[in-house]
PDB file of N, CA and C in Angstrom:
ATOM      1  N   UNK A   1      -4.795 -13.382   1.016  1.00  0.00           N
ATOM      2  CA  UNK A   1      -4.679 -11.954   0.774  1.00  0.00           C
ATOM      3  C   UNK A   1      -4.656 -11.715  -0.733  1.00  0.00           C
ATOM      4  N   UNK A   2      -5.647 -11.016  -1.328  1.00  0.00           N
ATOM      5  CA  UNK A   2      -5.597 -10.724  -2.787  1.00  0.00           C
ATOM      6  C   UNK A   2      -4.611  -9.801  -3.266  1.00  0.00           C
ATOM      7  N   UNK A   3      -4.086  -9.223  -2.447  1.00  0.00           N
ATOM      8  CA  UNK A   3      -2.681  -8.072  -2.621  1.00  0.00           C
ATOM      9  C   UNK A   3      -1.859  -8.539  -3.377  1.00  0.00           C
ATOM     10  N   UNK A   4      -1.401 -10.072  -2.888  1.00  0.00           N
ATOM     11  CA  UNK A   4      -0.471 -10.722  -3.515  1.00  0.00           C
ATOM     12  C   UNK A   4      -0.655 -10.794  -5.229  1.00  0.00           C
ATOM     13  N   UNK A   5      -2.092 -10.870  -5.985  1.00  0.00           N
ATOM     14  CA  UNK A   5      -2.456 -11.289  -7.178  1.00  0.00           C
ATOM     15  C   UNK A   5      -2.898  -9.777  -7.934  1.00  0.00           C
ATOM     16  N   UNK A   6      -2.317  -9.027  -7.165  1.00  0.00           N
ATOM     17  CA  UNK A   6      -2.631  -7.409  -8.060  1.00  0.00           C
ATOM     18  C   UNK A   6      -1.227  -7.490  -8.960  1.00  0.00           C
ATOM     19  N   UNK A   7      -1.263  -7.330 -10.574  1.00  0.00           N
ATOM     20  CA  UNK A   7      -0.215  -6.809 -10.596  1.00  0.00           C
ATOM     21  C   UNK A   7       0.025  -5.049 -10.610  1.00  0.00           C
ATOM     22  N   UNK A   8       1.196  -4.682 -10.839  1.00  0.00           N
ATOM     23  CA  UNK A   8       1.534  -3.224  -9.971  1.00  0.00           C
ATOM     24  C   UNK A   8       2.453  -3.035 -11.123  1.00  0.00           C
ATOM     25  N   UNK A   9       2.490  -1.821 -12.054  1.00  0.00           N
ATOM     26  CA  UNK A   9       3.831  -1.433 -12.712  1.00  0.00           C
ATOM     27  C   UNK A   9       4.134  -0.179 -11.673  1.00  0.00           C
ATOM     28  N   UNK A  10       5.395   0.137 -12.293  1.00  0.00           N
ATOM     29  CA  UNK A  10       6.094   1.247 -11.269  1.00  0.00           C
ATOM     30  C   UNK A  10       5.838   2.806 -11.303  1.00  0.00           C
ATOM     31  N   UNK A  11       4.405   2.886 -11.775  1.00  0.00           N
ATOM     32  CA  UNK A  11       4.027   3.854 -12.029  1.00  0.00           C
ATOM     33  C   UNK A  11       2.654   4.089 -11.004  1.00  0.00           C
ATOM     34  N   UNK A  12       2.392   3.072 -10.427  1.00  0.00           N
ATOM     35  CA  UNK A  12       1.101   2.833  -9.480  1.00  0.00           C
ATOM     36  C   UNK A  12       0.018   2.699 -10.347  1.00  0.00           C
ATOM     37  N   UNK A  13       0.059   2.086 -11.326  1.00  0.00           N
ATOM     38  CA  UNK A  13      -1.278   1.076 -12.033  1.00  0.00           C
ATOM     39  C   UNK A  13      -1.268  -0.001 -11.472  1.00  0.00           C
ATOM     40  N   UNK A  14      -2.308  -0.283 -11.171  1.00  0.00           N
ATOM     41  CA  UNK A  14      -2.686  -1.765 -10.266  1.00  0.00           C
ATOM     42  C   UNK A  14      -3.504  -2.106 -11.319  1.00  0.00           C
ATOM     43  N   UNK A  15      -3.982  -3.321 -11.305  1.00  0.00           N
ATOM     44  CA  UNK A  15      -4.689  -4.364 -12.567  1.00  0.00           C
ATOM     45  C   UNK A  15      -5.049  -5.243 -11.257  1.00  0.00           C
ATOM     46  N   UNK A  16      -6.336  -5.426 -10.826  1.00  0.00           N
ATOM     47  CA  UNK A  16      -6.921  -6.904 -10.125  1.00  0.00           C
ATOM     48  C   UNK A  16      -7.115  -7.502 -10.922  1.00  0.00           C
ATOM     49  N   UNK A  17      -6.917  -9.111 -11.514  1.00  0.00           N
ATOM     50  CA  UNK A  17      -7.092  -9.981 -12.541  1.00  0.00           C
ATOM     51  C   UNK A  17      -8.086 -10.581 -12.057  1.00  0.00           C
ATOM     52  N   UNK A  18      -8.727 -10.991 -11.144  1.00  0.00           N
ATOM     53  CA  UNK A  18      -9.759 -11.305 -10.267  1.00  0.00           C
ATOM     54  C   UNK A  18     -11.263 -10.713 -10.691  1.00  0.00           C
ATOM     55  N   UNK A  19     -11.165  -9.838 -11.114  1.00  0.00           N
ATOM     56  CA  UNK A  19     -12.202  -8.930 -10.957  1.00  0.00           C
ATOM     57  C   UNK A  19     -12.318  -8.193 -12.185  1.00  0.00           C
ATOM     58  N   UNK A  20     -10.823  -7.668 -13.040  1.00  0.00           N
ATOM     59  CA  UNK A  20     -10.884  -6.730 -13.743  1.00  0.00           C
ATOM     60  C   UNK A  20     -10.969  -5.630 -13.603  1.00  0.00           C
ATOM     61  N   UNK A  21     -10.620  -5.494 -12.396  1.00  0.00           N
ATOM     62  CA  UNK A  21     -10.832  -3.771 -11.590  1.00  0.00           C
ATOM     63  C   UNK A  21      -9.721  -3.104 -11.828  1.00  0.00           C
ATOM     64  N   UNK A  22      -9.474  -1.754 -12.341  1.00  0.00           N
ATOM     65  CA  UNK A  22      -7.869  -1.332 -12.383  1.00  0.00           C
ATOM     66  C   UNK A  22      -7.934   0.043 -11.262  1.00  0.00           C
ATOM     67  N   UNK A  23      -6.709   0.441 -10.618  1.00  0.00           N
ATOM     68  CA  UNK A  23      -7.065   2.110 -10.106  1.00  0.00           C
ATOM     69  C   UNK A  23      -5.400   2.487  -9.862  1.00  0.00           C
ATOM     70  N   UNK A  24      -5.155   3.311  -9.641  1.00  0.00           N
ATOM     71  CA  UNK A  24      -4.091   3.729  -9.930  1.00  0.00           C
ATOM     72  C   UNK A  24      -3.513   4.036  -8.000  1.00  0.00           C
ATOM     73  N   UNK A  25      -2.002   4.493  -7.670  1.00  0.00           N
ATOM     74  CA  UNK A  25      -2.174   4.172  -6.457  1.00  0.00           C
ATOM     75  C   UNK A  25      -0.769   5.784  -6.342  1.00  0.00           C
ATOM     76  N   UNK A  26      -0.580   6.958  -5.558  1.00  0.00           N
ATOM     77  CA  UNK A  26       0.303   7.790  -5.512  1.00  0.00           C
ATOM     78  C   UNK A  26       1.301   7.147  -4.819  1.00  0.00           C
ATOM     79  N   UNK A  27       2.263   7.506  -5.019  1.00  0.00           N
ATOM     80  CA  UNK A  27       3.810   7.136  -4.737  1.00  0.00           C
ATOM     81  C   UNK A  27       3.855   6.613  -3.080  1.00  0.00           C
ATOM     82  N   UNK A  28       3.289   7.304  -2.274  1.00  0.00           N
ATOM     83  CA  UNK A  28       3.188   7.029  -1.134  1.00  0.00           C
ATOM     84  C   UNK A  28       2.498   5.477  -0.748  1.00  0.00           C
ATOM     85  N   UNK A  29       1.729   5.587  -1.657  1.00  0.00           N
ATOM     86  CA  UNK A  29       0.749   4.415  -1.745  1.00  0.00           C
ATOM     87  C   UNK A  29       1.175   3.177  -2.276  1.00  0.00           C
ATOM     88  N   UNK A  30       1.959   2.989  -3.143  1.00  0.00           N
ATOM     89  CA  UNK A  30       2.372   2.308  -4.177  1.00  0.00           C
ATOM     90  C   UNK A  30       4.012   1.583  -2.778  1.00  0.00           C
ATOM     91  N   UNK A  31       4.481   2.198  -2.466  1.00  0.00           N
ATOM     92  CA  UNK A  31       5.446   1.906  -1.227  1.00  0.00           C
ATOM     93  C   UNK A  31       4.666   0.972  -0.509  1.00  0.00           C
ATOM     94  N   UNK A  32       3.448   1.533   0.081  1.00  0.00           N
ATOM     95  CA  UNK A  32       2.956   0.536   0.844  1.00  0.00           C
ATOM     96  C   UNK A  32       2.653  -0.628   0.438  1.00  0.00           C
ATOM     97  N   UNK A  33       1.990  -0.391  -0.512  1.00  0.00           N
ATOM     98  CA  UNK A  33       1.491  -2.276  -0.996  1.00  0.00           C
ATOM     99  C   UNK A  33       2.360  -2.623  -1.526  1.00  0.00           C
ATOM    100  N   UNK A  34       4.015  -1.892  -1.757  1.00  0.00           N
ATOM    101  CA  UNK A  34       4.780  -3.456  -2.156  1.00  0.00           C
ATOM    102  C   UNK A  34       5.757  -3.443  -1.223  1.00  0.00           C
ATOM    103  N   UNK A  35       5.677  -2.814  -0.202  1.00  0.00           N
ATOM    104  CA  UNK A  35       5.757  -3.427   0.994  1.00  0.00           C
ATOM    105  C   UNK A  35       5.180  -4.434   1.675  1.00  0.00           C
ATOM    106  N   UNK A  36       3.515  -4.585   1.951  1.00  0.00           N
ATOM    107  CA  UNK A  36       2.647  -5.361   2.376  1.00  0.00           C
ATOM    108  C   UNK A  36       3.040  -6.542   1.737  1.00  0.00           C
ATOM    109  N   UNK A  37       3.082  -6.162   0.254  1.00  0.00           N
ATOM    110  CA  UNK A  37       3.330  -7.912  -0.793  1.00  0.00           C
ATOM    111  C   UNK A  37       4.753  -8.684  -0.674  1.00  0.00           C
ATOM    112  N   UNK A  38       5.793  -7.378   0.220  1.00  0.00           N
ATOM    113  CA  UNK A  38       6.996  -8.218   0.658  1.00  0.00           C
ATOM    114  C   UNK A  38       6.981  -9.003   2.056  1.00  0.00           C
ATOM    115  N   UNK A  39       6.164  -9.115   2.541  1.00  0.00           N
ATOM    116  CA  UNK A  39       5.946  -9.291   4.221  1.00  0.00           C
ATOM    117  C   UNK A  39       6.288  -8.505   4.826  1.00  0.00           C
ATOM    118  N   UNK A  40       6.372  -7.083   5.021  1.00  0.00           N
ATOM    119  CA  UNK A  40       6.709  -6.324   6.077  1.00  0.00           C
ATOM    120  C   UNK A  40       5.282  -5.477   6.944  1.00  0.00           C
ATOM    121  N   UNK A  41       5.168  -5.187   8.064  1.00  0.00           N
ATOM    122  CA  UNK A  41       4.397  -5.288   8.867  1.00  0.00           C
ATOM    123  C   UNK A  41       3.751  -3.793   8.713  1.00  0.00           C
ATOM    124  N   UNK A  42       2.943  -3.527   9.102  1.00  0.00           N
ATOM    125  CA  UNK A  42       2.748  -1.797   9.437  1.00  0.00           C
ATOM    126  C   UNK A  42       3.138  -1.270  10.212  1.00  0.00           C
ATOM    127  N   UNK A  43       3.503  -1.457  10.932  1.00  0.00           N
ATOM    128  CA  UNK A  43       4.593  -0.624  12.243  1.00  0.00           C
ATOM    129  C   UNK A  43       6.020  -0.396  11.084  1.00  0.00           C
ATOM    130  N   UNK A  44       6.569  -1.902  10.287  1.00  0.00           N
ATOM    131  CA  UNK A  44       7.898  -1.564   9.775  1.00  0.00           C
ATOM    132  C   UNK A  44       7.664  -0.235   8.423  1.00  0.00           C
ATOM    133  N   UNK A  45       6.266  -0.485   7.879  1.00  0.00           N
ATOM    134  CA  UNK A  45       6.393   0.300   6.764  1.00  0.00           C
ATOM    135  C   UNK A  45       6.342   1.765   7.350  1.00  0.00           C
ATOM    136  N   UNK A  46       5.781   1.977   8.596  1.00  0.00           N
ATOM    137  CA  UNK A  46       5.107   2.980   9.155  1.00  0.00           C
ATOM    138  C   UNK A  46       6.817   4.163   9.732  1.00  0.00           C
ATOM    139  N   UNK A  47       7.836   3.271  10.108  1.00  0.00           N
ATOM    140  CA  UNK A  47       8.873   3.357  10.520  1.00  0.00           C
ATOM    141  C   UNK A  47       9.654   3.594   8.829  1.00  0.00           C
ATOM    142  N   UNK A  48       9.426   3.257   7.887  1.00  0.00           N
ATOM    143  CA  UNK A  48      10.239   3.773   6.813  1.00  0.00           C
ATOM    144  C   UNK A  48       9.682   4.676   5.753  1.00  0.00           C
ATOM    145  N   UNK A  49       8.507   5.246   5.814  1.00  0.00           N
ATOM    146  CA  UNK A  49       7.961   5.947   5.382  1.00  0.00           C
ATOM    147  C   UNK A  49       8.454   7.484   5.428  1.00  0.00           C
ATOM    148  N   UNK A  50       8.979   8.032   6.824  1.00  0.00           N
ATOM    149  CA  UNK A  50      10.010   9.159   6.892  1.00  0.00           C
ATOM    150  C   UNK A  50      10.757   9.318   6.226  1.00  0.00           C
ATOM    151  N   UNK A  51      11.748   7.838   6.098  1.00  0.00           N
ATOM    152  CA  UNK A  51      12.474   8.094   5.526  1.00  0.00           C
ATOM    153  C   UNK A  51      12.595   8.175   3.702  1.00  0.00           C
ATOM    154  N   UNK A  52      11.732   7.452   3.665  1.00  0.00           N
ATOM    155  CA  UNK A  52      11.073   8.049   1.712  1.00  0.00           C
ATOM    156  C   UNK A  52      10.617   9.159   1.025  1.00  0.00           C
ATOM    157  N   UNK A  53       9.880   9.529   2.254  1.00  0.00           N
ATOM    158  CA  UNK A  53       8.938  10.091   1.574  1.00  0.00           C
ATOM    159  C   UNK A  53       8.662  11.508   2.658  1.00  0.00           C
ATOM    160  N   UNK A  54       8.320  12.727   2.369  1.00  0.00           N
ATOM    161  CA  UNK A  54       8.216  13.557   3.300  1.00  0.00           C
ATOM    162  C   UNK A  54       6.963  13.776   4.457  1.00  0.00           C
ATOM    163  N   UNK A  55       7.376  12.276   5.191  1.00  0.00           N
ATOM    164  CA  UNK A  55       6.214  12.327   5.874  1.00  0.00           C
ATOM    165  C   UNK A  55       6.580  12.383   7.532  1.00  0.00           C
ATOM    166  N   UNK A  56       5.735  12.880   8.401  1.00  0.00           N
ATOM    167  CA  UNK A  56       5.913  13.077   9.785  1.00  0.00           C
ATOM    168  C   UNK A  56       5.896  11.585  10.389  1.00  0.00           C
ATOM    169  N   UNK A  57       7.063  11.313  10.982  1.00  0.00           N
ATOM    170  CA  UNK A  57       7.096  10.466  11.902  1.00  0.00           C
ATOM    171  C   UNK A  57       5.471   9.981  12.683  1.00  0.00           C
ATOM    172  N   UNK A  58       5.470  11.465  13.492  1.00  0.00           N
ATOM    173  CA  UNK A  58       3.728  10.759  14.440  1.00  0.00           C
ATOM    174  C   UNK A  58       2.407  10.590  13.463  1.00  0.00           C
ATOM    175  N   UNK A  59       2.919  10.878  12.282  1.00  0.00           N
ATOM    176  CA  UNK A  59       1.483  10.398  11.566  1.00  0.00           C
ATOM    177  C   UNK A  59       1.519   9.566  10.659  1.00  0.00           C
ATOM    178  N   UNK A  60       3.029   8.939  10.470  1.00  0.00           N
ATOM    179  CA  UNK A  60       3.297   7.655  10.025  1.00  0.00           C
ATOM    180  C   UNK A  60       2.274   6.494   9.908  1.00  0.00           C
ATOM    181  N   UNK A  61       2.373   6.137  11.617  1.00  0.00           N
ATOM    182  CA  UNK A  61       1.769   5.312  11.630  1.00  0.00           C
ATOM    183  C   UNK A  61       0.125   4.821  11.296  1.00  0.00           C
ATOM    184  N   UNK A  62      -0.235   6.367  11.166  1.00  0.00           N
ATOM    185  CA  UNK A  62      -1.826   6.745  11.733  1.00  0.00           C
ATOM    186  C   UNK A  62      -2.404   6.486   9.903  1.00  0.00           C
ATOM    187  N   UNK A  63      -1.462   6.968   9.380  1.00  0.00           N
ATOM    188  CA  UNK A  63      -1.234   6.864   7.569  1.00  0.00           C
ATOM    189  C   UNK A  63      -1.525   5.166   7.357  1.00  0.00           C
ATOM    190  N   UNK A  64      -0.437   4.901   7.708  1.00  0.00           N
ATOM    191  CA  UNK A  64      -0.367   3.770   6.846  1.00  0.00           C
ATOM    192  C   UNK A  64      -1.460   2.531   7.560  1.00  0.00           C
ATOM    193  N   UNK A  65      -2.408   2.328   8.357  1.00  0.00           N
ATOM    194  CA  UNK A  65      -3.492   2.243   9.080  1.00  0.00           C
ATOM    195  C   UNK A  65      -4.372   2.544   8.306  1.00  0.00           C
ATOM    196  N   UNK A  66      -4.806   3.762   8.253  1.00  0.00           N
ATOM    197  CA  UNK A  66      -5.524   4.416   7.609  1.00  0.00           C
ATOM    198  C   UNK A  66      -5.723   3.764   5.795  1.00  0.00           C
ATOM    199  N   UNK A  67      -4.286   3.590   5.084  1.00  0.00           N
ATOM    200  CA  UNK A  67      -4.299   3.229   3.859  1.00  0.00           C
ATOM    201  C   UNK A  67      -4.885   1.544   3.992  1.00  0.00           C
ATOM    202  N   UNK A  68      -4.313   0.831   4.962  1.00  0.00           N
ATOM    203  CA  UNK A  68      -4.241  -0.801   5.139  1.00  0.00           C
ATOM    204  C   UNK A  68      -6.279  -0.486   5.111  1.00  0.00           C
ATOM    205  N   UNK A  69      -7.058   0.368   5.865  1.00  0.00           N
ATOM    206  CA  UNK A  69      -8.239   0.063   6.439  1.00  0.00           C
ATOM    207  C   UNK A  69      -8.575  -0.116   4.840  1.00  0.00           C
ATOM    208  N   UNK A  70      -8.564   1.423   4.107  1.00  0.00           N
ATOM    209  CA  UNK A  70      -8.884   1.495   2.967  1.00  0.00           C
ATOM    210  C   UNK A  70      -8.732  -0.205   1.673  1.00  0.00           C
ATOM    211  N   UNK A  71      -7.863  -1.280   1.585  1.00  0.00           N
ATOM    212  CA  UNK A  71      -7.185  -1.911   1.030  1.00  0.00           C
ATOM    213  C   UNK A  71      -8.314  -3.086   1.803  1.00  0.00           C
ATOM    214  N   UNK A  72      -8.629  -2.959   2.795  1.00  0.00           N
ATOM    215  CA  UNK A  72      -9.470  -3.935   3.033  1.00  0.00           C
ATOM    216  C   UNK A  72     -10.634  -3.517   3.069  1.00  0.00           C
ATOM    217  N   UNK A  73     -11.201  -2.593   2.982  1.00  0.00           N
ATOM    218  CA  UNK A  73     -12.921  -2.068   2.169  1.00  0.00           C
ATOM    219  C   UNK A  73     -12.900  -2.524   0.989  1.00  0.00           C
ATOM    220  N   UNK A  74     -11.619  -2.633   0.418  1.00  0.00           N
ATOM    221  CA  UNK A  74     -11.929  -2.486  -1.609  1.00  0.00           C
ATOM    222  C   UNK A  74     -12.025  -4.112  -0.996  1.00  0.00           C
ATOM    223  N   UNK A  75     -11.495  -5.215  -0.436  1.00  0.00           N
ATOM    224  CA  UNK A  75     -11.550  -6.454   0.018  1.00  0.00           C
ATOM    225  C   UNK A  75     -10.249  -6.755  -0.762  1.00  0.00           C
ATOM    226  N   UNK A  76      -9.452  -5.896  -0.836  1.00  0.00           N
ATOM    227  CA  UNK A  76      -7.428  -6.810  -1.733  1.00  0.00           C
ATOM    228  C   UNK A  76      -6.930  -7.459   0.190  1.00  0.00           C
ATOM    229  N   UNK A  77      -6.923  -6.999   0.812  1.00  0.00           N
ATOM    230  CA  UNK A  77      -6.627  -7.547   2.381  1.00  0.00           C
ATOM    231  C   UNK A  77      -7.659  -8.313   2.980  1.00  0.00           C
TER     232      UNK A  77
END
């Protein structure tokens, strides 16, 4: 998983060293992948996302899916 080799400041700048690719990631976003880079699952991030961030429970899950698909088009998953 290339996720692991992004670095991330706490501002959602991502840096791929791999590639040299940089893009920036919104707060919502930035939760997820350092979640993903802690081992936690998408169902678990999908389940704590309510509570962060002002997001609906039933579209939790559909979100963070949605972000994971995206993360593996760019090919970091």
């Amino acid at each position: 998983m290339r996720l692991h080799q992004l670095a991330i400041n706490d501002e959602g700048f991502v840096f791929d060293p791999s590639t040299g690719e940089s893009f920036t990631l919104n707060h919502c976003g930035l939760f997820i992948v350092q979640a993903l880079k802690s081992g936690k699952s998408a169902d678990e991030i999908a389940k704590l996302l309510p509570e962060k961030f002002d997001e609906v429970p039933e579209t939790a899950e559909r979100d963070v899916l949605d972000f994971i698909s995206h993360l593996k088009s760019y090919h970091l998953m």
